[in-house]
Protein backbone atom coordinates (compact mmCIF):
# COMPACT_ATOMS: atom_id res chain seq x y z
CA UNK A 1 132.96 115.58 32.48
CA UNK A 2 136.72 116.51 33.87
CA UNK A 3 139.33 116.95 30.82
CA UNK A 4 142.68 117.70 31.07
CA UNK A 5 143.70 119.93 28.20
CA UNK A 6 147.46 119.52 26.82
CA UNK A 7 148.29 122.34 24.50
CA UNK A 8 151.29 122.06 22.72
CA UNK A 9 153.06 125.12 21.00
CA UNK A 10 156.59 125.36 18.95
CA UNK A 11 158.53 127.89 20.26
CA UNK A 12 160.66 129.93 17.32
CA UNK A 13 164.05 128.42 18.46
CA UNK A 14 162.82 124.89 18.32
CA UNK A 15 161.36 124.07 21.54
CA UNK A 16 157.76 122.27 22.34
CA UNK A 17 156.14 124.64 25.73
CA UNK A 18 153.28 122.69 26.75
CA UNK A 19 150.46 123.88 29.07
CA UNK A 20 148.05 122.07 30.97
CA UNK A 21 144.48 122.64 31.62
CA UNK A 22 141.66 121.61 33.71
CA UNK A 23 137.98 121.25 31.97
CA UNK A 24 134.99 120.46 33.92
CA UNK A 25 131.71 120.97 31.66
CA UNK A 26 128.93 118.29 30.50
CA UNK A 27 130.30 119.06 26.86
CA UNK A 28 133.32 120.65 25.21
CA UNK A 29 133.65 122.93 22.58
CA UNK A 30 135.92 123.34 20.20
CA UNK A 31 135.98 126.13 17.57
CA UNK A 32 137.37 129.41 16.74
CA UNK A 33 134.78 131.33 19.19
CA UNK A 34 136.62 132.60 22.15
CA UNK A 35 133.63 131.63 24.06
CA UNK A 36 134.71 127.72 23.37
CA UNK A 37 136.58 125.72 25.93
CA UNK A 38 139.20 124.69 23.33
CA UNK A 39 140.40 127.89 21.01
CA UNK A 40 141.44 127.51 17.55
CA UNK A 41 142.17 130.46 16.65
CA UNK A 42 142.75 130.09 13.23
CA UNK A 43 140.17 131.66 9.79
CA UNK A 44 139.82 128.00 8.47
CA UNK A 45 138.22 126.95 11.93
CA UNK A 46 134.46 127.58 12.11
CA UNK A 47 133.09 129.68 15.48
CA UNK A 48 131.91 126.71 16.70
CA UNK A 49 133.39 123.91 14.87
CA UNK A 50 132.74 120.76 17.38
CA UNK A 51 132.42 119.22 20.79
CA UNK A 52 133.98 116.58 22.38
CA UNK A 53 131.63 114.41 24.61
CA UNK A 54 132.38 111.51 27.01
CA UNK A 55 129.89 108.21 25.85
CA UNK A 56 132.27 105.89 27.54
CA UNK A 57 135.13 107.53 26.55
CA UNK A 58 135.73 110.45 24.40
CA UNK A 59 133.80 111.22 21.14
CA UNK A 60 134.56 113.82 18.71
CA UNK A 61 131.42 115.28 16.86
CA UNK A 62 131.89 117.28 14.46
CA UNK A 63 129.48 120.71 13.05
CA UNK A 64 128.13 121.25 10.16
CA UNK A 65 131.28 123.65 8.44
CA UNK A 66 130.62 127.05 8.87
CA UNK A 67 127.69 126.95 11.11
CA UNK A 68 127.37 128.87 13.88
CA UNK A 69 125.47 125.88 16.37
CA UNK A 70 126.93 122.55 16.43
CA UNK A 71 124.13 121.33 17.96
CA UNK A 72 121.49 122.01 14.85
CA UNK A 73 123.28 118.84 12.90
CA UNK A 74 125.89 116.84 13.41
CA UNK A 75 127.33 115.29 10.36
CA UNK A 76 130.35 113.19 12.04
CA UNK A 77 131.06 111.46 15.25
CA UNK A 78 134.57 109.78 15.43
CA UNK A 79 135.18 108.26 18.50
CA UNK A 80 139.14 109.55 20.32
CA UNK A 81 141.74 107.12 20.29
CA UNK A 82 145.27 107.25 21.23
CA UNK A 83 147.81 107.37 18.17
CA UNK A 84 144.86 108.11 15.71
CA UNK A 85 144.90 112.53 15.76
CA UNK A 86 141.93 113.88 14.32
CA UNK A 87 142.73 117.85 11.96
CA UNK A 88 140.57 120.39 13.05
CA UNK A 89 141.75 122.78 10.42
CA UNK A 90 145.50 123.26 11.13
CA UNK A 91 145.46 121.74 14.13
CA UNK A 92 145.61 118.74 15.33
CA UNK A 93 143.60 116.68 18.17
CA UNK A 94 144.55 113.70 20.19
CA UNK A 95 143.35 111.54 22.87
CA UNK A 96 145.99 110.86 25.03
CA UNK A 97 146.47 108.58 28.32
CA UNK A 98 144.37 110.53 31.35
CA UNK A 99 145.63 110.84 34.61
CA UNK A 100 143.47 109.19 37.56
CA UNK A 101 140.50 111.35 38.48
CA UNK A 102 140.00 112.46 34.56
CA UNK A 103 137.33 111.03 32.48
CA UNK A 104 139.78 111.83 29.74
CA UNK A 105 142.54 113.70 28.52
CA UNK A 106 143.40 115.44 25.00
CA UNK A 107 145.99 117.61 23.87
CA UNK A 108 146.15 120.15 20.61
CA UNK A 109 148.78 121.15 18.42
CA UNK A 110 148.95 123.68 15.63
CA UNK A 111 150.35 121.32 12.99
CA UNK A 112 150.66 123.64 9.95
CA UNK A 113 151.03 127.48 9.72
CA UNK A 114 148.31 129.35 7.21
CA UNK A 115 148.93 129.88 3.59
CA UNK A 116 149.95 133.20 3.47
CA UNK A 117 150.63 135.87 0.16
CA UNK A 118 154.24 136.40 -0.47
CA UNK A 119 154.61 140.08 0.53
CA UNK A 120 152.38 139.68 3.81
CA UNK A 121 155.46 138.81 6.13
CA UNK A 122 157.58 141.57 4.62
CA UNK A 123 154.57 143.94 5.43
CA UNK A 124 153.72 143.01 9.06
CA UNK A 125 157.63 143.05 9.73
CA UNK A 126 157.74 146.65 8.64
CA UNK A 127 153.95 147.93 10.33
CA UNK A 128 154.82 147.40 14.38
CA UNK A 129 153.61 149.42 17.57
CA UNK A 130 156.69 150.73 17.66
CA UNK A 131 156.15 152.53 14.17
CA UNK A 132 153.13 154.03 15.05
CA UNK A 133 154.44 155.60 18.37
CA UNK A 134 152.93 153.36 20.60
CA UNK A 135 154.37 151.03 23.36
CA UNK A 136 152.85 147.89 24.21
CA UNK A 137 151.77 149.27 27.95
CA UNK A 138 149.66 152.04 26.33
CA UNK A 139 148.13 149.90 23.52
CA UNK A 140 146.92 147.46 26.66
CA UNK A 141 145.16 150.33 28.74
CA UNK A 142 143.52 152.03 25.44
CA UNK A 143 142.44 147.88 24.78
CA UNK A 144 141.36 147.81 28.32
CA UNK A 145 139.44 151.03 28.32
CA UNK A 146 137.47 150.40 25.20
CA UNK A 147 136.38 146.64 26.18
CA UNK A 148 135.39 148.20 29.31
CA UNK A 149 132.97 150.93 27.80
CA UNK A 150 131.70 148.66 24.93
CA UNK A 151 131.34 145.34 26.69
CA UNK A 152 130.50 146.63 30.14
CA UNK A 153 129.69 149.87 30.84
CA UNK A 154 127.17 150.11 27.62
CA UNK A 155 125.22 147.03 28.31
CA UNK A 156 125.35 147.88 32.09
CA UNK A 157 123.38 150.72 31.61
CA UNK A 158 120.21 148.66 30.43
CA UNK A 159 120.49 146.72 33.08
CA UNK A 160 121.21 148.70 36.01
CA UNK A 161 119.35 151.66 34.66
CA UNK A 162 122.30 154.03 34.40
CA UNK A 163 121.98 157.62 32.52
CA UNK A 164 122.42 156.24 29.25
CA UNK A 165 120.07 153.30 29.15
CA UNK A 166 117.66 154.74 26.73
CA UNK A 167 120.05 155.91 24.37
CA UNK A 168 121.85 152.54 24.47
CA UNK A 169 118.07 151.45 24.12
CA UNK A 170 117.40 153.56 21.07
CA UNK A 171 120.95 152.45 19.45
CA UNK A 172 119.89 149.27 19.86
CA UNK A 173 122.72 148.21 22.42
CA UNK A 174 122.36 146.01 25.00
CA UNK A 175 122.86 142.89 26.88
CA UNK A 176 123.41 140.94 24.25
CA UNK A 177 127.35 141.17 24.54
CA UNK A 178 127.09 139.08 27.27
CA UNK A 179 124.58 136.60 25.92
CA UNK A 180 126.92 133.30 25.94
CA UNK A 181 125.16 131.72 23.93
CA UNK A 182 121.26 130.77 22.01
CA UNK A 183 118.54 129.94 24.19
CA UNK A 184 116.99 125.75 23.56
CA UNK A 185 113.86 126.24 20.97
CA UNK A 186 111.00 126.42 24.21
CA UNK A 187 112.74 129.38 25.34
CA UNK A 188 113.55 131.40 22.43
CA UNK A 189 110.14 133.10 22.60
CA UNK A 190 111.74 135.18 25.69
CA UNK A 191 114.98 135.60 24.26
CA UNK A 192 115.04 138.83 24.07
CA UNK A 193 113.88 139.47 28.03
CA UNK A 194 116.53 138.33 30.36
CA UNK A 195 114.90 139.48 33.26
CA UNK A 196 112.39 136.61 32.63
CA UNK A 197 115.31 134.44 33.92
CA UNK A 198 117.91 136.98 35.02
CA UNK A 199 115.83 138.64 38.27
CA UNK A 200 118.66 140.09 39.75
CA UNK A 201 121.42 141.80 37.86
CA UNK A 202 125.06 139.79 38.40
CA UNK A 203 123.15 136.81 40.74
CA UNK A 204 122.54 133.33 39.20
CA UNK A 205 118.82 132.35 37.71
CA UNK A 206 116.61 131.08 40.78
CA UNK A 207 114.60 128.83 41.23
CA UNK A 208 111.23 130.55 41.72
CA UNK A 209 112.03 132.46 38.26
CA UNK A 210 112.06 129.06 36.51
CA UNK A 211 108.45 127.92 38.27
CA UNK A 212 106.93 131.08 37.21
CA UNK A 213 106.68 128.95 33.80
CA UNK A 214 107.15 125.17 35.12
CA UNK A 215 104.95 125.59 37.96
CA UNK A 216 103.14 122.36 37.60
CA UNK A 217 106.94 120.19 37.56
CA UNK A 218 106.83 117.49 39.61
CA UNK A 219 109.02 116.43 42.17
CA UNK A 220 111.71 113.65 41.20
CA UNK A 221 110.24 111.35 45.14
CA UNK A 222 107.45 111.26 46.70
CA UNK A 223 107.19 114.06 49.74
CA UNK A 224 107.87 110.81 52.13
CA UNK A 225 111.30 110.98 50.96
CA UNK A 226 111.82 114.32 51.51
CA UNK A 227 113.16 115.71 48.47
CA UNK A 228 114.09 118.80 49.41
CA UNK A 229 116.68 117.21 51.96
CA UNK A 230 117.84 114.71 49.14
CA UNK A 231 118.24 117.30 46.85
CA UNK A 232 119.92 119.69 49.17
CA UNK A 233 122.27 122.98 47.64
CA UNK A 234 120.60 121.68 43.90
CA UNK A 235 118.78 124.59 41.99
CA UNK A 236 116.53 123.62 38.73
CA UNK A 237 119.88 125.57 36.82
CA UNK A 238 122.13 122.54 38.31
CA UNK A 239 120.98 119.58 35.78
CA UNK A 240 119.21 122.02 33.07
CA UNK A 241 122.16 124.21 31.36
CA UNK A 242 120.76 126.94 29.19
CA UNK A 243 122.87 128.84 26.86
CA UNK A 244 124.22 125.67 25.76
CA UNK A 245 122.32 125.38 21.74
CA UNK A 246 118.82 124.66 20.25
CA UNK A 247 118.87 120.74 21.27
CA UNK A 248 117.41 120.83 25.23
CA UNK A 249 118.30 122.27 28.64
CA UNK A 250 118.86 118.93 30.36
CA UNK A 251 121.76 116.66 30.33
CA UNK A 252 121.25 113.05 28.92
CA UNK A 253 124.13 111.27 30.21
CA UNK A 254 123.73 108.52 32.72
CA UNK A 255 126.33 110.22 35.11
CA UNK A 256 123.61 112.40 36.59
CA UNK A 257 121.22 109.73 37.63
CA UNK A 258 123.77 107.07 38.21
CA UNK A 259 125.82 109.20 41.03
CA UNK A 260 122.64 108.37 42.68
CA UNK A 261 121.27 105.06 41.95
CA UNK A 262 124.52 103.47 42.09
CA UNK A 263 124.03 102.98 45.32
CA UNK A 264 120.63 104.04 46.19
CA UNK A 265 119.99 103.58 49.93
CA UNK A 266 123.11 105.73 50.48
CA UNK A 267 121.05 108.45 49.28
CA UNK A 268 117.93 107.04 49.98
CA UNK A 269 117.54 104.55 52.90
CA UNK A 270 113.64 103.78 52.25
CA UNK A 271 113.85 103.85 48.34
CA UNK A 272 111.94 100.78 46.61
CA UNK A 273 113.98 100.82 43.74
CA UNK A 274 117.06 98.76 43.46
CA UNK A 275 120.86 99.89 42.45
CA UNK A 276 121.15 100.48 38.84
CA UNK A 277 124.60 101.71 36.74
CA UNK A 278 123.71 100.82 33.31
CA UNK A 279 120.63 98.84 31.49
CA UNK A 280 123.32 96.17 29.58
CA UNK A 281 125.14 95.64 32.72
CA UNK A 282 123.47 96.46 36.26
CA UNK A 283 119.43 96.78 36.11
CA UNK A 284 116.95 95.41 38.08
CA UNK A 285 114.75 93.40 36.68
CA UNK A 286 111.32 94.84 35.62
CA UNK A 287 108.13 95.42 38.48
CA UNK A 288 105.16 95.25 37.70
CA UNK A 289 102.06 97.57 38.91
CA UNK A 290 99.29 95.25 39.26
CA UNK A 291 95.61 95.63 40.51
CA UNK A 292 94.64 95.59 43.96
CA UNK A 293 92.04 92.80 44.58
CA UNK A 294 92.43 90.89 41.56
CA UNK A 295 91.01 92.12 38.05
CA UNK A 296 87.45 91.19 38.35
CA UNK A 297 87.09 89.90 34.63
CA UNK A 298 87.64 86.98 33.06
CA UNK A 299 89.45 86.86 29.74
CA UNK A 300 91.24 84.03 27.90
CA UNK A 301 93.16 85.36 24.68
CA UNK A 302 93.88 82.14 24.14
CA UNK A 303 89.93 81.36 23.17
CA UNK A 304 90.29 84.88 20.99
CA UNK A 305 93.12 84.67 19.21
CA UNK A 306 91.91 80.82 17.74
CA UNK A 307 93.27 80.31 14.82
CA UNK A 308 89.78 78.99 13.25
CA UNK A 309 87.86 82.28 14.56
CA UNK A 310 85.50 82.93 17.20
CA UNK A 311 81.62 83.07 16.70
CA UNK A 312 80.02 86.77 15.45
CA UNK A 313 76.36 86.96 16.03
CA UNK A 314 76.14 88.96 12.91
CA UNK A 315 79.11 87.66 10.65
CA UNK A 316 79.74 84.03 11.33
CA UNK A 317 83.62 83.02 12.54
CA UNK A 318 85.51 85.87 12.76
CA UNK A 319 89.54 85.36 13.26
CA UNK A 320 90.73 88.27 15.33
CA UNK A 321 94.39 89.72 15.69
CA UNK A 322 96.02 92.13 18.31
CA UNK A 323 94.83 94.93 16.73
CA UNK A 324 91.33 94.17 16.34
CA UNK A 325 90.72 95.56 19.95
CA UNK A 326 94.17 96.85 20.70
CA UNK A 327 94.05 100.03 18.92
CA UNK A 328 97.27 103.04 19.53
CA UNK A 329 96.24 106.47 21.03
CA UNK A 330 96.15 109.52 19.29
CA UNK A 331 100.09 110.09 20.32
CA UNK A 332 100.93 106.28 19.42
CA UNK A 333 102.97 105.87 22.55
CA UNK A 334 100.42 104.31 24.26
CA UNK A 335 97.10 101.78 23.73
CA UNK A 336 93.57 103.06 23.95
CA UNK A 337 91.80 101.53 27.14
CA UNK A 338 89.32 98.62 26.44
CA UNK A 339 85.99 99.71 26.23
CA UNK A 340 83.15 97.08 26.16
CA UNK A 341 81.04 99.28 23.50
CA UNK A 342 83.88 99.48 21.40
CA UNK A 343 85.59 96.12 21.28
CA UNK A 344 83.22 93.77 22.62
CA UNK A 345 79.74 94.43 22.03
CA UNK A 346 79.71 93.36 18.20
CA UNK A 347 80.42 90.29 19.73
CA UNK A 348 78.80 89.92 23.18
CA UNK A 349 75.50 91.05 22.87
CA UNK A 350 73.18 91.95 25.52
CA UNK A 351 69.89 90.93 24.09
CA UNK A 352 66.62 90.37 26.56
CA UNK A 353 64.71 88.36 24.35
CA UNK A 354 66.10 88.18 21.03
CA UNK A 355 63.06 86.38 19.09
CA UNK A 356 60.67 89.64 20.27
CA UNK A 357 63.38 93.01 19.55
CA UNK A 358 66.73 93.49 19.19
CA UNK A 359 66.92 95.56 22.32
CA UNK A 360 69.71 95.73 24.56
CA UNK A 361 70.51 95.77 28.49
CA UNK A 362 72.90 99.10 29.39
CA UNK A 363 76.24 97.65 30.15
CA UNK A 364 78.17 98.88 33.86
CA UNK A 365 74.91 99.15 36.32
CA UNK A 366 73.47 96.01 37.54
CA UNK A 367 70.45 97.62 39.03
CA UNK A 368 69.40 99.27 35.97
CA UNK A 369 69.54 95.72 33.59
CA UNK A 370 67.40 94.27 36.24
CA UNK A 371 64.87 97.34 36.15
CA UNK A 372 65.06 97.25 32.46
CA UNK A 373 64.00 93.83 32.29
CA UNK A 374 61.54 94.33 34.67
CA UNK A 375 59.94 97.01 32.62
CA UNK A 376 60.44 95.52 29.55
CA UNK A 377 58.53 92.20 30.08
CA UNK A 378 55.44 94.17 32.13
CA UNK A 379 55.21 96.09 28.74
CA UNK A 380 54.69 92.84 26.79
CA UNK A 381 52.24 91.55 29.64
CA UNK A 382 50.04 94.64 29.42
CA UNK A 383 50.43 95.95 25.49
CA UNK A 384 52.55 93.01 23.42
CA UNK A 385 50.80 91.56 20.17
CA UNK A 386 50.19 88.09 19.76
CA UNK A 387 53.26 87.29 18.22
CA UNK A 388 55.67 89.24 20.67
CA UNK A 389 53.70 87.71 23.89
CA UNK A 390 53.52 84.57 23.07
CA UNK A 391 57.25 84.54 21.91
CA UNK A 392 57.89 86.15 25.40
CA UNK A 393 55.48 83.93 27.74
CA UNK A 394 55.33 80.76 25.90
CA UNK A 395 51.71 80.84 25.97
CA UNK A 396 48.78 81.74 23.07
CA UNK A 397 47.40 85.13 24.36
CA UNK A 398 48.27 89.04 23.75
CA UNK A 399 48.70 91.60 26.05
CA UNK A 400 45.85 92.47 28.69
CA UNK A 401 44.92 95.73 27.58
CA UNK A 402 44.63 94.48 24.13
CA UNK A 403 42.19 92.05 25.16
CA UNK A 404 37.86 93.18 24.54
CA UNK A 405 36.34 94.67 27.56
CA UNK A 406 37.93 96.79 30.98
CA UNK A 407 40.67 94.90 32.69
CA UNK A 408 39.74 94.39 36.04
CA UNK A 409 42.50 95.15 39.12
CA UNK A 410 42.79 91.00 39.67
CA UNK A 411 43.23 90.52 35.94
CA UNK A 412 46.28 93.11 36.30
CA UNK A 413 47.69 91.87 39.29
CA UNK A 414 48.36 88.39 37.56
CA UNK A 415 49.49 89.74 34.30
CA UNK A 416 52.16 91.90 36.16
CA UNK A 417 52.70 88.63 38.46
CA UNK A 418 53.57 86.44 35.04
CA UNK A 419 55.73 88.90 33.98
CA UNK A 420 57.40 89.68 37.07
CA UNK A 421 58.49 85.95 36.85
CA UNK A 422 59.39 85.75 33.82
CA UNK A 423 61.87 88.82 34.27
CA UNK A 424 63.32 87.37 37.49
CA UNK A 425 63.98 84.20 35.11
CA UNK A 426 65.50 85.83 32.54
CA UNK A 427 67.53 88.32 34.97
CA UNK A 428 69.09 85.31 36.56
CA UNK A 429 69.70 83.56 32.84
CA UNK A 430 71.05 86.49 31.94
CA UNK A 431 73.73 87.23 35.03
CA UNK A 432 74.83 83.69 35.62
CA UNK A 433 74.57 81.97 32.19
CA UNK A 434 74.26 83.47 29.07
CA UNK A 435 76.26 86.99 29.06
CA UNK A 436 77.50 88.70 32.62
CA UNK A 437 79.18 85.29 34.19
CA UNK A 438 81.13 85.18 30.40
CA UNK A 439 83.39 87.60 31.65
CA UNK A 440 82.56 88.75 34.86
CA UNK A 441 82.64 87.62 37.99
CA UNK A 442 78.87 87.76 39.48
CA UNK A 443 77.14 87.49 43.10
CA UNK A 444 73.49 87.41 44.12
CA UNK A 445 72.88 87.94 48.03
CA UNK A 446 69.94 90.48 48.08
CA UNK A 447 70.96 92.31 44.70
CA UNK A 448 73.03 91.44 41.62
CA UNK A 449 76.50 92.77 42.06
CA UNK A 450 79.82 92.67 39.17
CA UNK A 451 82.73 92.24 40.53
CA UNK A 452 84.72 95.74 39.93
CA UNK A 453 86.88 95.93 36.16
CA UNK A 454 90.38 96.50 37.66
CA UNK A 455 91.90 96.45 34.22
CA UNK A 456 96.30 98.14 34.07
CA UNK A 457 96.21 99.81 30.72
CA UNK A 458 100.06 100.86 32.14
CA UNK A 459 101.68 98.23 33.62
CA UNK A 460 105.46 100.15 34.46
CA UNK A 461 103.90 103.80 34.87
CA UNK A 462 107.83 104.42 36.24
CA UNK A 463 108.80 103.93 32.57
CA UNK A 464 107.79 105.30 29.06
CA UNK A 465 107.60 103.12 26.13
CA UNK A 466 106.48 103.76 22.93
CA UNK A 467 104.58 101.73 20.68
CA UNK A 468 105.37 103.75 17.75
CA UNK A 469 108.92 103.65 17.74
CA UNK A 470 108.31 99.78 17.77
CA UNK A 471 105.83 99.67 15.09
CA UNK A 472 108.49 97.63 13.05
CA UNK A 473 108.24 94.55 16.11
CA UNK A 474 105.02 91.91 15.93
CA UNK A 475 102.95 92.32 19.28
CA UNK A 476 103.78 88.46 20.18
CA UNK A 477 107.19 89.26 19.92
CA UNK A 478 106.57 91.03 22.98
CA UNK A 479 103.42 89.84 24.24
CA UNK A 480 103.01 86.08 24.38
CA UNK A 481 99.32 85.81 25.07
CA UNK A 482 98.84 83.22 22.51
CA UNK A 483 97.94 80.19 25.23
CA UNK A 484 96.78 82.84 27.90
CA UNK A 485 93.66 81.22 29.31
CA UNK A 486 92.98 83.90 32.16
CA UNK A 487 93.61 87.33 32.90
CA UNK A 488 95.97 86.85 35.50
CA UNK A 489 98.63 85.65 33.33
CA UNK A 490 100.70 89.14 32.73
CA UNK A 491 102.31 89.24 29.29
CA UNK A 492 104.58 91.95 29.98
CA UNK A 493 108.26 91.68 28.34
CA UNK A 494 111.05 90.87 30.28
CA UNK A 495 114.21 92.92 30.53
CA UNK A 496 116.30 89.42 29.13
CA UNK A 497 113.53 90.49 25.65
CA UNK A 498 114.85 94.02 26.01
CA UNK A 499 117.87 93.63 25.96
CA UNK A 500 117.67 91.66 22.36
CA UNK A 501 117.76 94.71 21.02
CA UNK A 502 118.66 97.53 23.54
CA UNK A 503 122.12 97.88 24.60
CA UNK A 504 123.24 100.17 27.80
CA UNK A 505 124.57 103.44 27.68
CA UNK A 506 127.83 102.15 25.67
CA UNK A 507 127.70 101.90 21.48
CA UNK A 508 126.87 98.45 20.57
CA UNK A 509 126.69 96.98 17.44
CA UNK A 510 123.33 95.94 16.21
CA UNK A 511 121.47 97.24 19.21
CA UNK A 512 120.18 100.74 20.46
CA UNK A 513 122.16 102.52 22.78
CA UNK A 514 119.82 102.91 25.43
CA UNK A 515 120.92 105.53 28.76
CA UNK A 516 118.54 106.37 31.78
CA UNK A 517 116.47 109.57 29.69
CA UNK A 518 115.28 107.17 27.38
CA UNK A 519 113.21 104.99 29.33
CA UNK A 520 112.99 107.17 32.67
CA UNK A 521 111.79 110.99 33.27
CA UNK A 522 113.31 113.08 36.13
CA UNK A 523 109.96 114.65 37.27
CA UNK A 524 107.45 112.69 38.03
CA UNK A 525 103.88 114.74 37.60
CA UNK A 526 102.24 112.75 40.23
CA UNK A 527 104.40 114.43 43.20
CA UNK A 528 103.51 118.51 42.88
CA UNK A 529 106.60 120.22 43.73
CA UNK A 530 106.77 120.91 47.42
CA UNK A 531 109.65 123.00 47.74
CA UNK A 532 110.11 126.57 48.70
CA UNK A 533 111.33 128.34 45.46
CA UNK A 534 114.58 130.15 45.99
């Protein structure tokens, strides 16, 4: 953000001086800290009393009184207008008109002196340099000198391992006079080693010091689009500011990825994605990732989500809803992936011959159902019980080795024959009729084959979306599956249902403000970061 700062002082013989200055930070901060970018210099001022950020145009938010890090809670956000000041203690902020090549412009005032005690002015008037026998040129260099040792030369000698390091050590001096500021809450584990960051005394953080940690970032492109040339003079310290408060390290304003995507193939001639400059306003419409070579299953939610139920082997008509197989993951962001044995099987059994056992094919392996059946029906021939082979065969009789007297080889031969045939029967019955051809598609040349379960349990994986924070929505609000009739038909949400309730990055009544960060990372884990650490 550029600012143009306007102070504004009263001089004693009636005159306004006014000073201009130029302010180029993500945020602005305005307290009594000399550290902050606007000084108030005043008791009734807290160290750290505010900041003023740009959310299309210039908002004030304001600390919690007396606390030393704005950015723990905020308790008031007034937006800057012209003509409407806002009193920060005794002074006084307003937005005024910027000049062009300013995101904004403010200027300060001190509108009221402090409340003094009577005799204080009479005191100070008679207590001067002067009095004490000391000219202002010798009270500068004795300043000088003693900032220098304290704030310099002490803390220097920790960190340059001068003579008196240890005893600065043991005094517990250090560093921490230059610390500008507390470390984001993932880094204040190490905030007492600066050399974790700080390699080289005096020299900015680099990059290999932050992937010591980070190592497994990923890269924001994929290595055909040569990231290191996009990215070219950036360091990780360029978009994540630390020193800055507890909140994060990154900036969330849309300026950062919208210098970019603004115009994309400037940057980027063979990026897919199209130009975007806010999510209200300028957005592509949503892309789909689907399967390659079709899904391979067959699945009507409209025959599912009947209103009158679907059949349960075991309990009748059963109505189902959404989340009778669509169950959240442990985080809640997401959906747990389908699993047959889990949402299906209560209903779509996989019985070989039902009247006999309840005994069930294995799902996922074509060859081993057929084997299965195979061995389960030469069982019968050669061991079953009256009941069980004649339930099995259709025919009065038991199983051959059950019978009086030695088998002989022939008598085997044609019991394993008759059951051979009746497996290959109820193989093919099995496959193409009554249970596979439900929801798969099947082929027969010389062995059964299923067509391959190509089922998207992410459908956007450029995006995150969470469930959770949407717990409050139906699913068909959404996902209009109601008259699906085959899996093809993708009920994904367009960005017109999005936008019902997600505005772009400026405040909108009755809708979220939605920027970039909340929908899109930076790093994307799938691209292992390529370049040489510097």
């Amino acid at each position: 953000m550029k600012l143009l700062l306007v102070t504004r002082t009263q001089r004693p013989e009636g005159r306004v001086a006014q000073t201009r200055k130029t302010i180029e930070v993500d945020w602005v901060r305005v307290g009594r800290n000399a550290s902050c970018e606007i000084h108030l210099p005043d008791a009734r001022v807290a160290l750290e009393q505010g900041m003023i950020v740009n959310r299309d145009g210039l908002v004030y938010l304001e600390g919690e009184a007396g606390s030393q890090d704005i950015t723990r809670k905020s308790v008031r956000s007034v937006r800057m207008k012209p003509g409407e000041p806002i009193d920060v203690g005794p002074y006084r902020l307003e937005a005024i008109p910027a000049p062009e090549g300013y995101d904004g412009a403010v200027s300060v005032e001190k509108a009221r002196d402090a409340d003094v005690a009577p005799d204080f002015a009479s005191r100070v008037s008679r207590t001067t340099l002067r009095s004490i026998g000391m000219t202002k040129r010798r009270a500068a260099w004795i300043s000088i000198f003693v900032i220098a040792v304290l704030f310099f030369l002490v803390p220097a000698g920790r960190v340059l391992d001068l003579p008196w390091r240890e005893a600065a050590m043991t005094l517990g001096i250090g560093d921490r006079f230059w610390n500008p500021g507390p470390l984001m809450l993932g880094h204040q584990p190490i905030a007492a080693k600066c050399a974790a960051c700080h390699e080289v005394a005096f020299q900015q953080v680099k990059d290999r010091a932050c992937l010591k940690c980070h190592e497994k970032i990923g890269e924001h492109v994929a290595p055909a689009m040569h990231p290191a040339a996009l990215f070219e003079g950036a360091r990780c310290a360029s978009c994540h500011r630390e020193h800055k408060g507890a909140k994060a390290t990154h900036r969330d304003d849309d300026g950062m990825c919208i210098a970019c995507h603004r115009d994309i193939h400037a940057k980027a001639r063979d990026a897919k994605s199209g130009n975007v400059s806010d999510f209200a306003k300028a957005h592509p419409k949503f892309r789909l990732t689907l399967p390659t070579g079709g899904h391979g299953l067959k699945f009507p939610h409209a025959v599912h989500l009947d209103r009158k139920g679907v059949k349960s082997p075991g309990k009748g008509r059963v109505v189902l809803e959404c989340a009778s197989c669509h169950k959240p993951d442990s985080s809640g962001r997401l959906m747990q992936p389908i699993r047959f044995e889990k949402q299906c099987q209560e209903c779509h059994r996989l019985d070989i011959e039902p009247a006999v056992m309840a005994r069930e094919v294995p799902h996922g392996d074509p060859a081993a159902v057929a084997a299965m059946i195979d061995e389960f029906y030469a069982n019968l021939a050669l061991k079953g019980t009256r009941d069980s082979f004649q339930k099995a065969f259709g025919v009065p009789g038991e199983g051959l080795l059950r019978r009086a007297g030695a088998a002989s080889e022939g008598e085997r031969e044609d019991a394993l024959r008759m059951a051979s045939r009746k497996a290959a029967k109820v193989t093919a019955e099995l496959f193409d009729v009554r249970v596979c051809a439900t929801c798969h598609e099947v082929s027969h040349a010389k062995d059964w084959k299923i067509a391959p379960v190509r089922a998207s349990n992410r459908w956007m994986p450029g995006a995150r979306f969470d469930h959770k924070a949407h717990a409050s929505a139906k699913c068909a609000d959404c996902h209009d599956v109601a008259m699906s009739k085959t899996l093809r038909d993708v009920s994904m949400p367009s960005i017109e249902t999005c936008r019902e309730c997600h505005a772009g990055s400026a405040p909108t009544e009755k809708k979220v403000t939605s920027n970039c960060l909340l929908c899109h990372g930076f790093h994307d884990p799938r691209y292992t970061w390529g370049a040489d650490a510097k």
